[in-house]
N, C-alpha and C. Protein backbone atom coordinates (compact mmCIF):
# COMPACT_ATOMS: atom_id res chain seq x y z
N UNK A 1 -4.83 -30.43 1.90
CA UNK A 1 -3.93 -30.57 3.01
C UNK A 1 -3.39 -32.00 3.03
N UNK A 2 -2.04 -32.32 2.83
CA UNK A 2 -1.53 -33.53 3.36
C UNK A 2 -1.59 -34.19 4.73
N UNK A 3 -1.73 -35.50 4.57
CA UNK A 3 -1.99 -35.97 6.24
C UNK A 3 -0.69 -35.73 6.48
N UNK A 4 -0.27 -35.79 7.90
CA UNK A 4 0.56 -35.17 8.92
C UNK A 4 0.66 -36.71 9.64
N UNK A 5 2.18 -37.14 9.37
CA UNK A 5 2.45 -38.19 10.32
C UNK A 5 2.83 -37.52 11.53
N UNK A 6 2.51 -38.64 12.90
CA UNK A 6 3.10 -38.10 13.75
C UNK A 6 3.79 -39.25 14.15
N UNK A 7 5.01 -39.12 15.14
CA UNK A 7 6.01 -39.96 15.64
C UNK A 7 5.91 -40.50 17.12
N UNK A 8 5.57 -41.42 17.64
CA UNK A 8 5.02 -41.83 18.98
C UNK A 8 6.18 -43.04 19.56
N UNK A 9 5.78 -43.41 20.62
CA UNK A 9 6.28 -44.70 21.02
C UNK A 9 5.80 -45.67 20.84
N UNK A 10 4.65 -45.46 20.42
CA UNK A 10 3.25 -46.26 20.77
C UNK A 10 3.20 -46.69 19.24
N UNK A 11 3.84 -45.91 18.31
CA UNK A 11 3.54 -45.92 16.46
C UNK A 11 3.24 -44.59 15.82
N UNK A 12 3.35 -44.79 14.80
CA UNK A 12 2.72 -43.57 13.90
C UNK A 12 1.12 -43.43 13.79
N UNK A 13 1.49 -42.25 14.35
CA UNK A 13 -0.31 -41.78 14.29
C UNK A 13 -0.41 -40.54 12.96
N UNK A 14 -1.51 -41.08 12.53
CA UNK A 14 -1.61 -40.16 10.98
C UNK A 14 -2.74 -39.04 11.21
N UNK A 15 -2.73 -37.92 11.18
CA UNK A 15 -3.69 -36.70 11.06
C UNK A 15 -4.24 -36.33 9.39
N UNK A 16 -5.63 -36.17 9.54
CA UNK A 16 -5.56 -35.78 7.84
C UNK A 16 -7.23 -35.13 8.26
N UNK A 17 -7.42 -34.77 7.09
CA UNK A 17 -8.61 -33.56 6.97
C UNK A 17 -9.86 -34.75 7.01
N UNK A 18 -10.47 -34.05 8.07
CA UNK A 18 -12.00 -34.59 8.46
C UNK A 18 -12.69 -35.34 7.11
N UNK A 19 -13.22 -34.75 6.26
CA UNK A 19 -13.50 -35.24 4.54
C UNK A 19 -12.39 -36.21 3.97
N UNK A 20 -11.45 -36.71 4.34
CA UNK A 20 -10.90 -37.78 3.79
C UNK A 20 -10.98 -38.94 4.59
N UNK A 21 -11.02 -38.56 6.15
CA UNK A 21 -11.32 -39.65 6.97
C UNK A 21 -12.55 -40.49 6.74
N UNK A 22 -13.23 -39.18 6.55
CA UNK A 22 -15.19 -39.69 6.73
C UNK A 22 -15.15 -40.06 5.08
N UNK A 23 -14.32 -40.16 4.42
CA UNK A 23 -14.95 -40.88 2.43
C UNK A 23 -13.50 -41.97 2.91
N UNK A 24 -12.95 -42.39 3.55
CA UNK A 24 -12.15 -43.36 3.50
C UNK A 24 -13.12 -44.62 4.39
N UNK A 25 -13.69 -44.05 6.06
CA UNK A 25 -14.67 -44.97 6.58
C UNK A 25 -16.30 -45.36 5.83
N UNK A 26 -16.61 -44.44 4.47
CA UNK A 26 -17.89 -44.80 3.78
C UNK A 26 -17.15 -45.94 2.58
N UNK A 27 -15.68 -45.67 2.42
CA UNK A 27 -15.14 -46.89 1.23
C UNK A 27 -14.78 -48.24 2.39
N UNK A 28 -14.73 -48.08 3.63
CA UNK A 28 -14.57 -49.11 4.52
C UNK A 28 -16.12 -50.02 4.43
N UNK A 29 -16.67 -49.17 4.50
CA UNK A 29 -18.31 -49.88 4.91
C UNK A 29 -18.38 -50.62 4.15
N UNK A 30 -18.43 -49.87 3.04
CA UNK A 30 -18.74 -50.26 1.07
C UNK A 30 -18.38 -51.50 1.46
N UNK A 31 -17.41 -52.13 1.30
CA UNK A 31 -16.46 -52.94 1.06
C UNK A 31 -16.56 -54.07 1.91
N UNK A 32 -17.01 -53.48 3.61
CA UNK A 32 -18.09 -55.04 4.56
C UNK A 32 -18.81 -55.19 4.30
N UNK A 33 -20.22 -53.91 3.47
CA UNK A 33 -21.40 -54.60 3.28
C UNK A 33 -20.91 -55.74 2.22
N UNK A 34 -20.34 -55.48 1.05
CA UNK A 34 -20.09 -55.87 -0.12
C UNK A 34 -19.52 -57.71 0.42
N UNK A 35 -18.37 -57.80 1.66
CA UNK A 35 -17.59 -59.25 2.00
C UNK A 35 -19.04 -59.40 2.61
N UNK A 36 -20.10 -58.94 3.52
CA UNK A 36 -21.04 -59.89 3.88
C UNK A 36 -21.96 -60.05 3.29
N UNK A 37 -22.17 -59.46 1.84
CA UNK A 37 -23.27 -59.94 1.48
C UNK A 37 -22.75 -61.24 0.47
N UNK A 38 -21.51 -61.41 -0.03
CA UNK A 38 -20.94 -61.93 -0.71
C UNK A 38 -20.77 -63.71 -0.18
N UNK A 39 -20.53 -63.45 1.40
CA UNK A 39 -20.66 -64.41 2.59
C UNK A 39 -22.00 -65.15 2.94
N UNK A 40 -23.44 -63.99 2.74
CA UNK A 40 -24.80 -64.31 2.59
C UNK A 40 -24.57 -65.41 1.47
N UNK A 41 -24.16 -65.22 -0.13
CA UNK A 41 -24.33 -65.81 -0.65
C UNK A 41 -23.78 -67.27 -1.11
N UNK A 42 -22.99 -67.50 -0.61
CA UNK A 42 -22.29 -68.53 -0.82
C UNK A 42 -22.82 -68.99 0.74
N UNK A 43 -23.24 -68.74 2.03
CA UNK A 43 -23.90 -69.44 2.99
C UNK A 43 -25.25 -70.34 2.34
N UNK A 44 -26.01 -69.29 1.68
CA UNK A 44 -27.13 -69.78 1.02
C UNK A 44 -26.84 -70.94 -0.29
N UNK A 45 -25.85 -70.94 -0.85
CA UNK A 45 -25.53 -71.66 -1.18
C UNK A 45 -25.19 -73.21 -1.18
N UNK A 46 -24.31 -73.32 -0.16
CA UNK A 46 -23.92 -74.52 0.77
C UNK A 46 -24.80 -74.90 1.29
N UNK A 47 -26.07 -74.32 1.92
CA UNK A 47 -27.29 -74.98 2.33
C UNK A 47 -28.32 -75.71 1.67
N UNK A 48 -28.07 -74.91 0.56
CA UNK A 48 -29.21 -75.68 -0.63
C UNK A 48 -28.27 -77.23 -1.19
N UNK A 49 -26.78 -76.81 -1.18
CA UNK A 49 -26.35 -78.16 -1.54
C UNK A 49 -26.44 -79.30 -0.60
N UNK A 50 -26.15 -79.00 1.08
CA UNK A 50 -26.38 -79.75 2.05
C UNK A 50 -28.02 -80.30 2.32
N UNK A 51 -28.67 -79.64 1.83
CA UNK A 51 -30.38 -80.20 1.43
C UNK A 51 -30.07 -81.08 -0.04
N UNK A 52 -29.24 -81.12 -0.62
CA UNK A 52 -29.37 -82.12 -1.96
C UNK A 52 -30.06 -81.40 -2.98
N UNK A 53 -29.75 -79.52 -2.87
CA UNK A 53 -30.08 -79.00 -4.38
C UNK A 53 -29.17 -79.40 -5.28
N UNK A 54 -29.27 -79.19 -6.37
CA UNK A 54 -28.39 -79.30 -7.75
C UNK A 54 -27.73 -77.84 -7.98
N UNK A 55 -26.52 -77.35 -8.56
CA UNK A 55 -26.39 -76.25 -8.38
C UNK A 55 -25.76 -76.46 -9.92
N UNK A 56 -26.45 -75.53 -10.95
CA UNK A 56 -25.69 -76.00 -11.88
C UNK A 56 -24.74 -75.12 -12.37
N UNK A 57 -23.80 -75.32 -13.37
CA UNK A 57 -22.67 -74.73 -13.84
C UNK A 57 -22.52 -73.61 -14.12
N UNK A 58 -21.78 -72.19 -14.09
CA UNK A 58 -22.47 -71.15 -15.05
C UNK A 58 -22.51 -71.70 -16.44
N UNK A 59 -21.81 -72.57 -16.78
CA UNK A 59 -21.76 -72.81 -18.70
C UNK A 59 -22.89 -73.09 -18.72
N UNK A 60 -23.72 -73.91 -17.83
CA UNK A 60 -25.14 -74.18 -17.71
C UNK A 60 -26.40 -73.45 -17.94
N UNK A 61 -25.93 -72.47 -16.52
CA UNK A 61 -27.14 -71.53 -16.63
C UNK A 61 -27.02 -70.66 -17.64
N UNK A 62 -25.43 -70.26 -18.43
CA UNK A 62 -25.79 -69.46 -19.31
C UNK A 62 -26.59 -69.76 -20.77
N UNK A 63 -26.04 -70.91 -20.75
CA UNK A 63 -26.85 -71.68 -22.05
C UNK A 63 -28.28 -71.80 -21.96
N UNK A 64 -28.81 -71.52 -20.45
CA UNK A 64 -30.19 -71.95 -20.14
C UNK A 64 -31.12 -70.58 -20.80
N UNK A 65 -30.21 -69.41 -20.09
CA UNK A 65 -30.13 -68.00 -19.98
C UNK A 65 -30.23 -67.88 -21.50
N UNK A 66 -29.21 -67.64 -22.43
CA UNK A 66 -29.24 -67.37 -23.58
C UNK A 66 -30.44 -67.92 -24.74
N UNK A 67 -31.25 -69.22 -24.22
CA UNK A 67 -32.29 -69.53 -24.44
C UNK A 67 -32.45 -70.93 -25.06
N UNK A 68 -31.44 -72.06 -24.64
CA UNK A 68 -31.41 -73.41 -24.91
C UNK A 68 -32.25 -73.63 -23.71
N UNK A 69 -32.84 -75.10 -23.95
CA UNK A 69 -33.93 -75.66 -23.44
C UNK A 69 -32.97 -76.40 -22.36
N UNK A 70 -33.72 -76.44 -20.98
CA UNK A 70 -33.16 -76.74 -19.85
C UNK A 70 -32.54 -78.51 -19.71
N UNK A 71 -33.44 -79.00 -20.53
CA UNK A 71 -33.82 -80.37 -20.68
C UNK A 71 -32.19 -80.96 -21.54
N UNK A 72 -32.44 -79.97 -22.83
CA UNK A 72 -31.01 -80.23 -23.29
C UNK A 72 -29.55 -79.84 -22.98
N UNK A 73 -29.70 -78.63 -21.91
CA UNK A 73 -28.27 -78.22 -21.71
C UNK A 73 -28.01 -79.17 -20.32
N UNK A 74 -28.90 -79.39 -19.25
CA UNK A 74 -28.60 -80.38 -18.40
C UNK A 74 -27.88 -81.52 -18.77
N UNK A 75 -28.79 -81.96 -20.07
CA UNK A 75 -28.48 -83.21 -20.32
C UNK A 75 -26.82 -83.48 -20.88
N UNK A 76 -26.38 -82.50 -21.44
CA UNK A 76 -25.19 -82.17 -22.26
C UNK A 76 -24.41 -82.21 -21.00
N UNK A 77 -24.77 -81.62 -20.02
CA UNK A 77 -23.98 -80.91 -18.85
C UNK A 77 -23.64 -82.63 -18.21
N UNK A 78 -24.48 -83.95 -17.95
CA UNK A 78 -24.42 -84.83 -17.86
C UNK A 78 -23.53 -85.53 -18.37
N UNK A 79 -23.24 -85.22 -19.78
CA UNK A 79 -22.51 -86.12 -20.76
C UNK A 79 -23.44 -87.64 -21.18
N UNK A 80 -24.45 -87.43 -21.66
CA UNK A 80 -25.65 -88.03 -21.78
C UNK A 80 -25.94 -87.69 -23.56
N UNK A 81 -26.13 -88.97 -24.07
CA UNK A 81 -27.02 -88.28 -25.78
C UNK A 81 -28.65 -88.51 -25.24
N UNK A 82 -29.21 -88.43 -26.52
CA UNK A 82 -30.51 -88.42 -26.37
C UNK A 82 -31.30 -89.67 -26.27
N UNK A 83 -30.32 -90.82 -26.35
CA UNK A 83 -30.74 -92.43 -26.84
C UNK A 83 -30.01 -92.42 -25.27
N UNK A 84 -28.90 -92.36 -24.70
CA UNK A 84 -28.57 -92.79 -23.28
C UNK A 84 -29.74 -92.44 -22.55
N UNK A 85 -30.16 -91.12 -21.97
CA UNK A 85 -31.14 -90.52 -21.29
C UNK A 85 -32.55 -90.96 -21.98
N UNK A 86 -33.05 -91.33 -23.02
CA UNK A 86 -33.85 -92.31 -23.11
C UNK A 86 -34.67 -93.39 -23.02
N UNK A 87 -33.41 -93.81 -23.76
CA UNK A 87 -33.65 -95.40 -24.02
C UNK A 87 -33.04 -96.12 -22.72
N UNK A 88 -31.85 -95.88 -22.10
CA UNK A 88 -31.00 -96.16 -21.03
C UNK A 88 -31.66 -96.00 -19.61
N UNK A 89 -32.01 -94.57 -19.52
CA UNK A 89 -32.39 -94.28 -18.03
C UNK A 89 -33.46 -94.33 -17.78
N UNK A 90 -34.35 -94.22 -18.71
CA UNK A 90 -35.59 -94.08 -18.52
C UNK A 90 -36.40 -94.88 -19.88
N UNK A 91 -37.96 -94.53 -19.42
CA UNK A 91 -38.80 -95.76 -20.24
C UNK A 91 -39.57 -94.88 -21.40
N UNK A 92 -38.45 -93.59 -21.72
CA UNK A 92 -39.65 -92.39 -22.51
C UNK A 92 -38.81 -92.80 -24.42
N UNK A 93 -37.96 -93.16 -24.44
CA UNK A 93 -37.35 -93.49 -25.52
C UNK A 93 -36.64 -91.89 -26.45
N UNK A 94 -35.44 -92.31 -27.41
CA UNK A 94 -34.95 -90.99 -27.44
C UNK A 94 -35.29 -90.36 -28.93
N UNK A 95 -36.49 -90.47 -29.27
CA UNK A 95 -36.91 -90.00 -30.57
C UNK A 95 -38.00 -88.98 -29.50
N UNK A 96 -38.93 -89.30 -28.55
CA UNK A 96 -39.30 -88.37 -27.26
C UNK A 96 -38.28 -87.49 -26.91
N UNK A 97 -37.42 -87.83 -26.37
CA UNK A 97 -36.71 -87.25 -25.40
C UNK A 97 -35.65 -86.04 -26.60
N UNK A 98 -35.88 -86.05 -28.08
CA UNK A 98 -35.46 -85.45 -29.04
C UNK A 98 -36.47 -84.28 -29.55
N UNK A 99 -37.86 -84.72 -28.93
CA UNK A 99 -39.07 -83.80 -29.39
C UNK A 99 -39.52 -83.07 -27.91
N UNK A 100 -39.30 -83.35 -26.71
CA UNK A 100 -39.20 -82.69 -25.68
C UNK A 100 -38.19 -81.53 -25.77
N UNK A 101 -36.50 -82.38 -26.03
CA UNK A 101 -35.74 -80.86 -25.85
C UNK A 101 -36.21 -79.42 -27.41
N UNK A 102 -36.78 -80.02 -27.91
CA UNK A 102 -37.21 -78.91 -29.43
C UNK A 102 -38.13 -78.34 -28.95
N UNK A 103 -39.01 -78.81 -28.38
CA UNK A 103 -40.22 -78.11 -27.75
C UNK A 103 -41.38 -78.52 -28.64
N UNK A 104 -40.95 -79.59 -29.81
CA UNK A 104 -42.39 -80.07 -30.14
C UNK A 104 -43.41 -80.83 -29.66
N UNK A 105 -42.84 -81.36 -28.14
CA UNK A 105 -43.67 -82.21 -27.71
C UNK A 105 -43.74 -81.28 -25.97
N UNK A 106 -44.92 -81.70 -25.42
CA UNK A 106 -45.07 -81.20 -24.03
C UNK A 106 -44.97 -81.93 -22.98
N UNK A 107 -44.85 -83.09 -23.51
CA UNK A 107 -44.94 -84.50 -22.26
C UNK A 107 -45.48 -84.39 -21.46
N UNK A 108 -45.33 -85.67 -20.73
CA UNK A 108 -46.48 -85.73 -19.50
C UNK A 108 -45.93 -86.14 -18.13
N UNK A 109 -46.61 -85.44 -17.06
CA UNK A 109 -45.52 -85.19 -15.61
C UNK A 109 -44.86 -86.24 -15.56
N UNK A 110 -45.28 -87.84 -16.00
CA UNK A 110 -44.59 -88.71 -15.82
C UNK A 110 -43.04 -88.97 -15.96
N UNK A 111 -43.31 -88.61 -17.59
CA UNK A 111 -42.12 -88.41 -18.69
C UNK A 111 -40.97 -87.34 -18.03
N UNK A 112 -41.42 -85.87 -17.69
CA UNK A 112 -40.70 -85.12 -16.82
C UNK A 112 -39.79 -85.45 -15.59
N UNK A 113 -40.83 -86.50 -14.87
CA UNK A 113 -40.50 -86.98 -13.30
C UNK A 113 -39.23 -87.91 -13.65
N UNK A 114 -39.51 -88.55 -14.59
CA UNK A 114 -38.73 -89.59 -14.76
C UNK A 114 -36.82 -89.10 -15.43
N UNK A 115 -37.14 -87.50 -16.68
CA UNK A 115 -35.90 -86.66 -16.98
C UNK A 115 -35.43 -86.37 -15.39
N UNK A 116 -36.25 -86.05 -14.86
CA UNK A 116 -35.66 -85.00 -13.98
C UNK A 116 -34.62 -86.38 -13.03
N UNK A 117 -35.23 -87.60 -12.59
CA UNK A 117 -34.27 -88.04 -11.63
C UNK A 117 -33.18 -89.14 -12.55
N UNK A 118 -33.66 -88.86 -13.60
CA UNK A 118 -32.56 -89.71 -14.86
C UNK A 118 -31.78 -88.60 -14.68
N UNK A 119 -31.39 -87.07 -14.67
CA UNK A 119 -30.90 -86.70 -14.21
C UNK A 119 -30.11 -85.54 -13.34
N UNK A 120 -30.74 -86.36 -11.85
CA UNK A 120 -30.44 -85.99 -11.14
C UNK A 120 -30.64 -84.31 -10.59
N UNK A 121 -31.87 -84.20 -11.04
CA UNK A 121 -32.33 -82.39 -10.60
C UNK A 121 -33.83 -82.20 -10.63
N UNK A 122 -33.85 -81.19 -9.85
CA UNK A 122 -35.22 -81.01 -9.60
C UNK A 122 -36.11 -80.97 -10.79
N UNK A 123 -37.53 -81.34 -10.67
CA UNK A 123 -38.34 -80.98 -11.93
C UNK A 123 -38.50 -79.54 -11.84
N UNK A 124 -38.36 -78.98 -10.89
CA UNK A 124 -38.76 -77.25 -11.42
C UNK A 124 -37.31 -77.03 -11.91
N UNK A 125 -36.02 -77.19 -11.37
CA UNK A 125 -35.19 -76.91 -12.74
C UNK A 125 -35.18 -77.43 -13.93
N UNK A 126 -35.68 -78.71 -14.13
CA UNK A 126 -35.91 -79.14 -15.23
C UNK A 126 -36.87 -78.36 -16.02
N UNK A 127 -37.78 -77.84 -15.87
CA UNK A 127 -38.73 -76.81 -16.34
C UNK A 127 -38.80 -75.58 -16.31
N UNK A 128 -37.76 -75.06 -15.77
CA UNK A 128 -37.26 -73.77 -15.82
C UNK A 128 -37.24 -73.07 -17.39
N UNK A 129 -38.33 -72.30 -17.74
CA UNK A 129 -38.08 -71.92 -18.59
C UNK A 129 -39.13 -70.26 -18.75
């Protein structure tokens, strides 16, 4: 059945079959849950940045994701070599800081504490792995 305009003073009022109304108001819902949860997330967002989280890039997380070491894609993400973030920012030197991102070395919380605010992110993202 086609909806049925009708002609008013007031506007066009549209008639149509019960089953198109009720799957047009379940694609309405769809579509608020979908803008508020979308709104949840980017609220949660802005909060963690207004606390001074780090939020990093997707090029970031995907590189993290795909299975590069957190230590080195941050650092890249920085624009940092391995002798700047080293030798420069910190007191771990970059022949370390070359055997940390490989994973031949495990360092010590110090060494970590010190990547993480050389730069600029949490040690659990820094260790995210």
């Amino acid at each position: 059945m086609k909806p049925q305009i009708i002609k008013t003073d007031a506007g066009d009022l549209v008639v149509l079959p019960r089953a198109e109304y009720d799957a047009m108001r379940r694609r309405a819902r769809a579509a608020d849950d979908e803008d508020a949860g979308t709104a949840r997330i980017v609220d949660r967002g802005r909060a963690r940045q207004r606390a001074g989280e780090v939020m990093l890039p997707s090029a970031v997380a995907k590189a993290i994701f795909d299975g590069e070491r957190p230590l080195r894609a941050i650092r890249k993400w920085r624009g940092l070599t391995q002798a700047e973030l080293g030798d420069e920012k910190t007191t771990i030197g970059q022949s370390t800081v070359a055997a940390l991102e490989s994973g031949r070395r495990h360092g010590t919380a110090d060494q970590w504490r010190q990547l993480a605010r050389a730069l600029g992110v949490s040690l659990d993202l820094l260790m995210a792995e």
